[in-house]
PDB file of N, CA and C in Angstrom:
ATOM      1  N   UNK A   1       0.828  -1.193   0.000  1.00  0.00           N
ATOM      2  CA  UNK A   1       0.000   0.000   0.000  1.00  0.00           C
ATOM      3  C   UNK A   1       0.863   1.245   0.000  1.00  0.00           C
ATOM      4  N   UNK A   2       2.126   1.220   0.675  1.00  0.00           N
ATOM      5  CA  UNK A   2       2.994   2.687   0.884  1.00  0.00           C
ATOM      6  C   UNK A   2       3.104   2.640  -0.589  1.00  0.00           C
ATOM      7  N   UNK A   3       3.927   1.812  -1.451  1.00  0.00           N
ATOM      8  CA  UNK A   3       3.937   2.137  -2.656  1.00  0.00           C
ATOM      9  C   UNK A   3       2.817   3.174  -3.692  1.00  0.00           C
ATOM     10  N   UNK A   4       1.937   2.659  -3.786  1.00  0.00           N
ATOM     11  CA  UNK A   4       0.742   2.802  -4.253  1.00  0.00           C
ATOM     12  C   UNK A   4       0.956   4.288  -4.264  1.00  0.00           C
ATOM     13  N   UNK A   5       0.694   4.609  -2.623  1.00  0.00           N
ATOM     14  CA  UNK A   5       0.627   6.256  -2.434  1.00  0.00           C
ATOM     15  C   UNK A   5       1.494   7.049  -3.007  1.00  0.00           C
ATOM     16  N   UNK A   6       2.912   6.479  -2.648  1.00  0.00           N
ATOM     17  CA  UNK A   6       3.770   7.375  -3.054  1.00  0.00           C
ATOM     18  C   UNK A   6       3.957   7.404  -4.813  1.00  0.00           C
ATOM     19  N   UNK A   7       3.326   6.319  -5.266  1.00  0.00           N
ATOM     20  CA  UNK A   7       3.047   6.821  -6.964  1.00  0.00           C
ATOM     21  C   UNK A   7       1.509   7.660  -7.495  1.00  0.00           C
ATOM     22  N   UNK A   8       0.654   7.700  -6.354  1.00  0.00           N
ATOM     23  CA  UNK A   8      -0.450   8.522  -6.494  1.00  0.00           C
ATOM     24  C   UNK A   8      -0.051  10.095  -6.196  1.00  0.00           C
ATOM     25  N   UNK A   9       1.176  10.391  -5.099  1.00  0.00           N
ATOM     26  CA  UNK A   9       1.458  11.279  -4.686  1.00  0.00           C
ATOM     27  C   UNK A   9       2.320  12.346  -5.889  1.00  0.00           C
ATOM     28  N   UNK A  10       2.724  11.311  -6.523  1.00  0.00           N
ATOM     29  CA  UNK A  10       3.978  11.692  -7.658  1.00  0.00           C
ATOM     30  C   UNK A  10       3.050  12.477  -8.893  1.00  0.00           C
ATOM     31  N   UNK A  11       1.876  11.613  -9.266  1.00  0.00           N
ATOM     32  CA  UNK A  11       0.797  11.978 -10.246  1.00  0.00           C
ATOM     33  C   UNK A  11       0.536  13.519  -9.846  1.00  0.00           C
ATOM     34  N   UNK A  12      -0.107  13.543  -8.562  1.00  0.00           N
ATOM     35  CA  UNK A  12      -0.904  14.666  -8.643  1.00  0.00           C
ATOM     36  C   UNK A  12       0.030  15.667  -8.306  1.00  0.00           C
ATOM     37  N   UNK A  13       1.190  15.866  -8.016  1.00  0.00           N
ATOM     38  CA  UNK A  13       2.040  16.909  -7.620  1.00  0.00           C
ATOM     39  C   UNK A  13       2.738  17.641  -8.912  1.00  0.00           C
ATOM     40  N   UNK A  14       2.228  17.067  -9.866  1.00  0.00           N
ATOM     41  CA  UNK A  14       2.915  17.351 -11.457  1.00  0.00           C
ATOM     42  C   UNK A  14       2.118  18.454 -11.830  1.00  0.00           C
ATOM     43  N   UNK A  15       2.158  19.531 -11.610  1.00  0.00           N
ATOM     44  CA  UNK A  15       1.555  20.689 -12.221  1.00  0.00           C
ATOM     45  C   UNK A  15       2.059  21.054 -13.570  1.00  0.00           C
ATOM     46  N   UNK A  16       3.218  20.857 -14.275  1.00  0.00           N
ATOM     47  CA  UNK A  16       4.600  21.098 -15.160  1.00  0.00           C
ATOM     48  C   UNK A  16       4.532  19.668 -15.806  1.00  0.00           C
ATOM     49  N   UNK A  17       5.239  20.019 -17.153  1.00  0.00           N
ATOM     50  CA  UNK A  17       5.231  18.846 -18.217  1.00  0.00           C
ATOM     51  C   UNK A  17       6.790  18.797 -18.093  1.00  0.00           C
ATOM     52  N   UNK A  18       7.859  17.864 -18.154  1.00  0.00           N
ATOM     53  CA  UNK A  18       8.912  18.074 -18.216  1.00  0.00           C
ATOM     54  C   UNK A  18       9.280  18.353 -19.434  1.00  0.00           C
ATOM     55  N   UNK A  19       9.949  19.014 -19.965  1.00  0.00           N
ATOM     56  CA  UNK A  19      10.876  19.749 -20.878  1.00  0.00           C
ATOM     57  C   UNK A  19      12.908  19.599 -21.002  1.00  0.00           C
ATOM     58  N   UNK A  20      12.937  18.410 -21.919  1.00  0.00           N
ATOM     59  CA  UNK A  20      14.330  17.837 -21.976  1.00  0.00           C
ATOM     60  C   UNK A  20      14.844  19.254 -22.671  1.00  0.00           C
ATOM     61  N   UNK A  21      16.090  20.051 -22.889  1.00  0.00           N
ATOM     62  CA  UNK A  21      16.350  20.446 -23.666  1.00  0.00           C
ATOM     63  C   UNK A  21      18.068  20.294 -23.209  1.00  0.00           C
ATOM     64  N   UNK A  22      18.722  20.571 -24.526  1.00  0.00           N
ATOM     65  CA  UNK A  22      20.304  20.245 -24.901  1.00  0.00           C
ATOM     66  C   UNK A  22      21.166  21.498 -24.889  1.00  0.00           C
ATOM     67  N   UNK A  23      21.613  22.242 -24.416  1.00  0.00           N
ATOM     68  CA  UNK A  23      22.253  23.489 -25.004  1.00  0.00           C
ATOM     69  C   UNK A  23      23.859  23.164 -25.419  1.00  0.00           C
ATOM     70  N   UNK A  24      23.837  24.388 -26.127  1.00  0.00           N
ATOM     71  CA  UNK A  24      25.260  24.483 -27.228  1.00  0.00           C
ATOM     72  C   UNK A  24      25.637  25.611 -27.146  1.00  0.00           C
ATOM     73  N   UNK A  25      27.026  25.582 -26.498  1.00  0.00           N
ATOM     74  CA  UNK A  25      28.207  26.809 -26.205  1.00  0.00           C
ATOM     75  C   UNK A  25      29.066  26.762 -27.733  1.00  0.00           C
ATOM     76  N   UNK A  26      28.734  27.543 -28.642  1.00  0.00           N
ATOM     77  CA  UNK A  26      29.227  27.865 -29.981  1.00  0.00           C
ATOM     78  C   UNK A  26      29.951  28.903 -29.864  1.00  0.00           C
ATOM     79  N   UNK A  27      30.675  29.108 -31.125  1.00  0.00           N
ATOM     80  CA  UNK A  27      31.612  30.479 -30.944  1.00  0.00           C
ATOM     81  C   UNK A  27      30.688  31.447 -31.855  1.00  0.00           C
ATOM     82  N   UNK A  28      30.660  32.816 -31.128  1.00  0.00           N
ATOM     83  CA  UNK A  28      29.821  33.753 -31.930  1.00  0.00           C
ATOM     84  C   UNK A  28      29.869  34.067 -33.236  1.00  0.00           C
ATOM     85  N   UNK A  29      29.099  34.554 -34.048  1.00  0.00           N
ATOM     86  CA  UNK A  29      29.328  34.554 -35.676  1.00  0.00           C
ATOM     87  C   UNK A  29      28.904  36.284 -35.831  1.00  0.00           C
ATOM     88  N   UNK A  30      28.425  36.810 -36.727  1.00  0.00           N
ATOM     89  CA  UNK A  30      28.211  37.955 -37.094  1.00  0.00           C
ATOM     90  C   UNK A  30      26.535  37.547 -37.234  1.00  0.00           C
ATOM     91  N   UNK A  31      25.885  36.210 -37.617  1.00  0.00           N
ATOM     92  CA  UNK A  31      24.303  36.176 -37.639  1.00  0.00           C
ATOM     93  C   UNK A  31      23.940  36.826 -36.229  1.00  0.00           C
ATOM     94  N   UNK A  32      24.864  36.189 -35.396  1.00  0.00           N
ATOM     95  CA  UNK A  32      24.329  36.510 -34.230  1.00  0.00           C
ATOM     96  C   UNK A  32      24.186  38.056 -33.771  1.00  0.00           C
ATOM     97  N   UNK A  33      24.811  38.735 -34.471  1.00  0.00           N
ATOM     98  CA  UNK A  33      25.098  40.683 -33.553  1.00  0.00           C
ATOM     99  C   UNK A  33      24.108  40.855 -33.189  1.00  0.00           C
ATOM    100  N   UNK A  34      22.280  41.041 -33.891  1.00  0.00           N
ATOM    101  CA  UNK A  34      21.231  41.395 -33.105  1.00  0.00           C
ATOM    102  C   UNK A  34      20.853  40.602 -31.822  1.00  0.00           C
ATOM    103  N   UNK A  35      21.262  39.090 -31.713  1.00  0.00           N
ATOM    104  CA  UNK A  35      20.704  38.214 -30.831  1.00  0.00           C
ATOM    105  C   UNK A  35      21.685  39.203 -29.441  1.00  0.00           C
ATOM    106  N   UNK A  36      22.831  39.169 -29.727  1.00  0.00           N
ATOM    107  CA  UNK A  36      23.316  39.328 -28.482  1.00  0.00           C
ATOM    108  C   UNK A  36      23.364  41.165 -28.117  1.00  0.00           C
ATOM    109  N   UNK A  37      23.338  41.680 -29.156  1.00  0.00           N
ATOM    110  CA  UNK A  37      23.010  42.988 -29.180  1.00  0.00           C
ATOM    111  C   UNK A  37      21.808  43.204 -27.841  1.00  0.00           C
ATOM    112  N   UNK A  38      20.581  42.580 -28.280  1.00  0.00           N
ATOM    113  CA  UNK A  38      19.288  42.508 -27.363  1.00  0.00           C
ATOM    114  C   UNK A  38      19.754  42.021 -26.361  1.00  0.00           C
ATOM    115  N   UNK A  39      20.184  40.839 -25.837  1.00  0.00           N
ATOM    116  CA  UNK A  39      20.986  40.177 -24.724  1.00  0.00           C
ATOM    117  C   UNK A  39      21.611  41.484 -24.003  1.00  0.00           C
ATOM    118  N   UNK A  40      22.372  42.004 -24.159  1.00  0.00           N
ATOM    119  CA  UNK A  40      22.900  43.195 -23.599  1.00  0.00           C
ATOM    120  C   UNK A  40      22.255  44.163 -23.610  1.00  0.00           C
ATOM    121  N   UNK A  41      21.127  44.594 -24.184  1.00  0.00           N
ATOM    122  CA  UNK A  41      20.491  45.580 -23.942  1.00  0.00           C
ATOM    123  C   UNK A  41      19.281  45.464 -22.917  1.00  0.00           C
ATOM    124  N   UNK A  42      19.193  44.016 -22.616  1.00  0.00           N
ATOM    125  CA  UNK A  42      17.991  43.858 -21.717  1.00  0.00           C
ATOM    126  C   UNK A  42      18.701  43.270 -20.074  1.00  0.00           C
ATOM    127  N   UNK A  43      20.114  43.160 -20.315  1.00  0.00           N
ATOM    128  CA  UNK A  43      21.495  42.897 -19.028  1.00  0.00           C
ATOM    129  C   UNK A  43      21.169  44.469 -18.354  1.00  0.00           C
ATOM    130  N   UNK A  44      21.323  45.113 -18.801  1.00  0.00           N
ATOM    131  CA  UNK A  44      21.225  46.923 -17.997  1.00  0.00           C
ATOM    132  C   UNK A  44      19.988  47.562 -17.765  1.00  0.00           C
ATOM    133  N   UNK A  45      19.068  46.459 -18.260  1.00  0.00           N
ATOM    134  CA  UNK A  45      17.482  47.347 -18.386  1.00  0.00           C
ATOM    135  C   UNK A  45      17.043  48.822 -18.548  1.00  0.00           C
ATOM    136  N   UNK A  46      17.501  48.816 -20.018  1.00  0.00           N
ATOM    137  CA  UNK A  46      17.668  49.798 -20.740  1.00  0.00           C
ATOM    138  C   UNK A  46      18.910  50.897 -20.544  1.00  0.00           C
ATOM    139  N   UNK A  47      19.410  51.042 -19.819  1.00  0.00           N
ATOM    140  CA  UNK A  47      20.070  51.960 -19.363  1.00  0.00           C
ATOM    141  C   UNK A  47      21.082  52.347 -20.566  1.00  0.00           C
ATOM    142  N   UNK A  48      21.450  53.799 -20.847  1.00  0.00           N
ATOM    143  CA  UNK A  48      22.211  54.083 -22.254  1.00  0.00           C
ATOM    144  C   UNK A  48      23.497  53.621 -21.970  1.00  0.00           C
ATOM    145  N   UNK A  49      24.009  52.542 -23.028  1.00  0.00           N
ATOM    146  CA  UNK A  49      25.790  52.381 -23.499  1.00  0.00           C
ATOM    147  C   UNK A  49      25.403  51.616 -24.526  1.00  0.00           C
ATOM    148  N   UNK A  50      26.472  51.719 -25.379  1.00  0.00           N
ATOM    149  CA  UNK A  50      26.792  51.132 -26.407  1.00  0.00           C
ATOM    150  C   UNK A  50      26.565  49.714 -26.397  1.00  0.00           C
ATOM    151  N   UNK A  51      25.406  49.199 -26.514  1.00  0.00           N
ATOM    152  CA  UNK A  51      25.201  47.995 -26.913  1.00  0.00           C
ATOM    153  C   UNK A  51      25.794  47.234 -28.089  1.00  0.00           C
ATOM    154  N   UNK A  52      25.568  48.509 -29.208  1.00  0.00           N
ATOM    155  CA  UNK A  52      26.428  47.997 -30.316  1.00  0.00           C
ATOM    156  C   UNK A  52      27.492  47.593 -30.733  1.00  0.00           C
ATOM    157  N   UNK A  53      28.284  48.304 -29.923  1.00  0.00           N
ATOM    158  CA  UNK A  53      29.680  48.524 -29.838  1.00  0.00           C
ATOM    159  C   UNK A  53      30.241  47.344 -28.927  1.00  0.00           C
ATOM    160  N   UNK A  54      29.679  46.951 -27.609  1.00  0.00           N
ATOM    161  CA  UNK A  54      30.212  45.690 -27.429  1.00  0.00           C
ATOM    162  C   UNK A  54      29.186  44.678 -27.967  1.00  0.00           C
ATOM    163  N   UNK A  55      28.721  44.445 -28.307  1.00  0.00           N
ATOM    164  CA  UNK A  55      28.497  42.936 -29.560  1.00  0.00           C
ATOM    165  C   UNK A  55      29.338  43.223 -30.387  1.00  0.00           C
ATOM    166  N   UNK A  56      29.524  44.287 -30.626  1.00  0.00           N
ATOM    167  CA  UNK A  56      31.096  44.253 -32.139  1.00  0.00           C
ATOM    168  C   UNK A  56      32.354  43.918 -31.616  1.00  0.00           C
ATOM    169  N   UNK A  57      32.752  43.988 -30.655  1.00  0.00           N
ATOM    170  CA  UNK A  57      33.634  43.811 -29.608  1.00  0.00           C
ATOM    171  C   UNK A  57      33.228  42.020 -29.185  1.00  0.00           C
ATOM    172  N   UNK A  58      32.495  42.021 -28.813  1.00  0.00           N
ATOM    173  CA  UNK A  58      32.491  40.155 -28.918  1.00  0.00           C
ATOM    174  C   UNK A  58      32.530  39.447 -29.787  1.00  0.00           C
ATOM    175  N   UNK A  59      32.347  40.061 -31.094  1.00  0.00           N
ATOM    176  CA  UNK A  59      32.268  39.595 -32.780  1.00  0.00           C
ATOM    177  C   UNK A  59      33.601  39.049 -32.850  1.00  0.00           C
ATOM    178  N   UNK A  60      33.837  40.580 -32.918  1.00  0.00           N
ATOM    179  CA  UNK A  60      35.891  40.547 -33.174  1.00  0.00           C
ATOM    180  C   UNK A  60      36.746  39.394 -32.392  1.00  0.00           C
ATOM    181  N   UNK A  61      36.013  38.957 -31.044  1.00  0.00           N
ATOM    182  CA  UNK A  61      36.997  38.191 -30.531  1.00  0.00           C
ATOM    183  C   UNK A  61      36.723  36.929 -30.361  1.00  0.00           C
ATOM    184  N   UNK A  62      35.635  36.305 -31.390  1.00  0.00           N
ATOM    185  CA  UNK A  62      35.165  34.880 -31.928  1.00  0.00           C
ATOM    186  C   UNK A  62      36.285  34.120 -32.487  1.00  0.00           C
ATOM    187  N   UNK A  63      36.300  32.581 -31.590  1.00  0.00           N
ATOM    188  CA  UNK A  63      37.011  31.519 -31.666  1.00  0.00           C
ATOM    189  C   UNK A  63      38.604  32.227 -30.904  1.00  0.00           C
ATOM    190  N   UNK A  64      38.428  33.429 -30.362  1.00  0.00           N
ATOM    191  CA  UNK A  64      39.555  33.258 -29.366  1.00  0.00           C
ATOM    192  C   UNK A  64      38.834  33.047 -27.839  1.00  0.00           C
ATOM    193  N   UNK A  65      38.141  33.745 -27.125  1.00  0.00           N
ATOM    194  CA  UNK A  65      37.395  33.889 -26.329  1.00  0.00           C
ATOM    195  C   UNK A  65      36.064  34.141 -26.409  1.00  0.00           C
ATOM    196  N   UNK A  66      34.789  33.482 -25.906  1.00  0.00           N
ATOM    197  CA  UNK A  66      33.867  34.012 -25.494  1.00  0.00           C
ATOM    198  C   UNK A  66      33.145  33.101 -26.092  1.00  0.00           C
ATOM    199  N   UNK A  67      31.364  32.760 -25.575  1.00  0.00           N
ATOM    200  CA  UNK A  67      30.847  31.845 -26.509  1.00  0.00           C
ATOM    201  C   UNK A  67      29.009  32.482 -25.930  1.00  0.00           C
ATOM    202  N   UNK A  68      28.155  31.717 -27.392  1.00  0.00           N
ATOM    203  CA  UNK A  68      26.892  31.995 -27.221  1.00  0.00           C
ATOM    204  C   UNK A  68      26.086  30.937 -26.937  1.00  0.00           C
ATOM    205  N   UNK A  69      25.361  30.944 -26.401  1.00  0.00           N
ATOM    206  CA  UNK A  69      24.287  29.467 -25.508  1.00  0.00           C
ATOM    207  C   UNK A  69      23.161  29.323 -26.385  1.00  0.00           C
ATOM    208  N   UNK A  70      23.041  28.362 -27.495  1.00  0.00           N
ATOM    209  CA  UNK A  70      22.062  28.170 -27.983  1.00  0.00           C
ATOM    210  C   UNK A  70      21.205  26.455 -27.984  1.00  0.00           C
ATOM    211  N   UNK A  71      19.949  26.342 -27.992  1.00  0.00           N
ATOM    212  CA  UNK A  71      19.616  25.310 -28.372  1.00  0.00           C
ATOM    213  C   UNK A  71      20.361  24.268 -29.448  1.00  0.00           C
ATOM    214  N   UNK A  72      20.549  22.907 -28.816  1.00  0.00           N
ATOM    215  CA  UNK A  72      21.502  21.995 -29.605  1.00  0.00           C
ATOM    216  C   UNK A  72      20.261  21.964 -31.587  1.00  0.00           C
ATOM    217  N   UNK A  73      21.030  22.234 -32.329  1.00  0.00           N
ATOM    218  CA  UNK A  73      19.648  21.927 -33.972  1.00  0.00           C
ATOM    219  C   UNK A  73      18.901  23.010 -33.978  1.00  0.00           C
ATOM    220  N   UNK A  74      19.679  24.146 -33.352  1.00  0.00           N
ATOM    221  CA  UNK A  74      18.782  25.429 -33.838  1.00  0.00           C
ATOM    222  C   UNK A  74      19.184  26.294 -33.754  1.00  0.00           C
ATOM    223  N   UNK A  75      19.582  27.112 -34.971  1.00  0.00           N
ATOM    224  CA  UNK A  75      20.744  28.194 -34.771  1.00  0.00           C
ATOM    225  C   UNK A  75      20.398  29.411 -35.011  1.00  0.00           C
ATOM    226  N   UNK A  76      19.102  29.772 -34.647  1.00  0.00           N
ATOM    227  CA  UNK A  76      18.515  31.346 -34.580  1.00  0.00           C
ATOM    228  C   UNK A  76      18.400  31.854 -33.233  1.00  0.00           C
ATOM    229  N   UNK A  77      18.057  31.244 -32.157  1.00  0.00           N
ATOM    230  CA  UNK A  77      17.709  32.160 -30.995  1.00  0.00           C
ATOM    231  C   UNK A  77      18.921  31.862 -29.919  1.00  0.00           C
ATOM    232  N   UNK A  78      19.068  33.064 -29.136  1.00  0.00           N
ATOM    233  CA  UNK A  78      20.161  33.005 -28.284  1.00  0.00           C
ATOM    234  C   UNK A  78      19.693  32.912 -26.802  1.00  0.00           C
ATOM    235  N   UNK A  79      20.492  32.588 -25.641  1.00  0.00           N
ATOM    236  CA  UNK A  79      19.768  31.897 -24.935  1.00  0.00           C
ATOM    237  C   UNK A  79      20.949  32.349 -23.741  1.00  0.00           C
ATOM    238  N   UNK A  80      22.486  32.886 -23.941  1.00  0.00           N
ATOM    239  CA  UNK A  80      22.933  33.034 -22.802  1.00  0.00           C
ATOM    240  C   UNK A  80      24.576  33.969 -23.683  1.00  0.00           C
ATOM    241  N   UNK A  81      25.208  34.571 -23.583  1.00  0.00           N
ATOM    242  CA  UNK A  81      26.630  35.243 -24.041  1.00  0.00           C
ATOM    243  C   UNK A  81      27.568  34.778 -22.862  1.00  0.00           C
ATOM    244  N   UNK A  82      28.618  34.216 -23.118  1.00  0.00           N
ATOM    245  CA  UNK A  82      29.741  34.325 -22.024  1.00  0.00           C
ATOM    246  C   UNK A  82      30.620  34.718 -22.628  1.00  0.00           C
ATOM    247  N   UNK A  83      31.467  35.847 -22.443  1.00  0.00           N
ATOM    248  CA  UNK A  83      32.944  36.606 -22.931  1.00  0.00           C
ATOM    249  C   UNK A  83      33.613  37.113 -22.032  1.00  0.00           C
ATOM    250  N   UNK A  84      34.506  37.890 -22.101  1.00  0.00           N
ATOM    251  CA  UNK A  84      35.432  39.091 -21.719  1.00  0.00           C
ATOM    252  C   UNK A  84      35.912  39.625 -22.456  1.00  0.00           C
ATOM    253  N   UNK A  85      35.825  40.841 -22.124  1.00  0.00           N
ATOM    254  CA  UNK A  85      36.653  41.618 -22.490  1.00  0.00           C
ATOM    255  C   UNK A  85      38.082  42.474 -22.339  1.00  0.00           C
ATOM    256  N   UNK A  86      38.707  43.233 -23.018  1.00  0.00           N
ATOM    257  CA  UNK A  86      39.556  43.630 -22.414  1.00  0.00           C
ATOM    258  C   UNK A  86      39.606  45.652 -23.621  1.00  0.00           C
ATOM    259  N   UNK A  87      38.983  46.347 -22.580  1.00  0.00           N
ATOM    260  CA  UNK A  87      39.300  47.849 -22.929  1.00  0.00           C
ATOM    261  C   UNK A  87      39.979  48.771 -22.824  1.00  0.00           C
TER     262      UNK A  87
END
């Protein structure tokens, strides 16, 4: 009987569907400048700097440092930026 419950308990506590997903640390490309452009512009919540200017700055330093987080088989939406810089 404990069994039982604790698989009745499991059922109804599932409010959420699980969702497998794969991510992929790629090196940035130039498709990407608007993806991560927005990425950084929504990091400061709104606040004025050159957004543009560093995504061009993370462009430039693709396949030495820095990478973009995308879904594994899908290479339009961006999902996370990791870089450094140096100014």
């Amino acid at each position: 009987a404990g069994q039982d419950e604790e698989e009745e308990d499991d059922d109804e506590g599932s409010d959420f569907d699980e969702l497998q997903v794969d991510f992929d640390f790629v090196n940035p490309k130039e498709a990407d400048f608007h993806g991560i452009k927005l990425f950084l512009k929504n990091l400061l919540d709104g606040a004025e700097w050159d957004s543009s200017g560093v995504a061009d700055l993370i462009l430039e330093q693709a396949g030495q440092v820095g990478s973009v987080i995308k879904v594994v088989d899908e290479d339009e939406d961006l999902y996370g930026v990791v870089s450094a810089l140096s100014f």
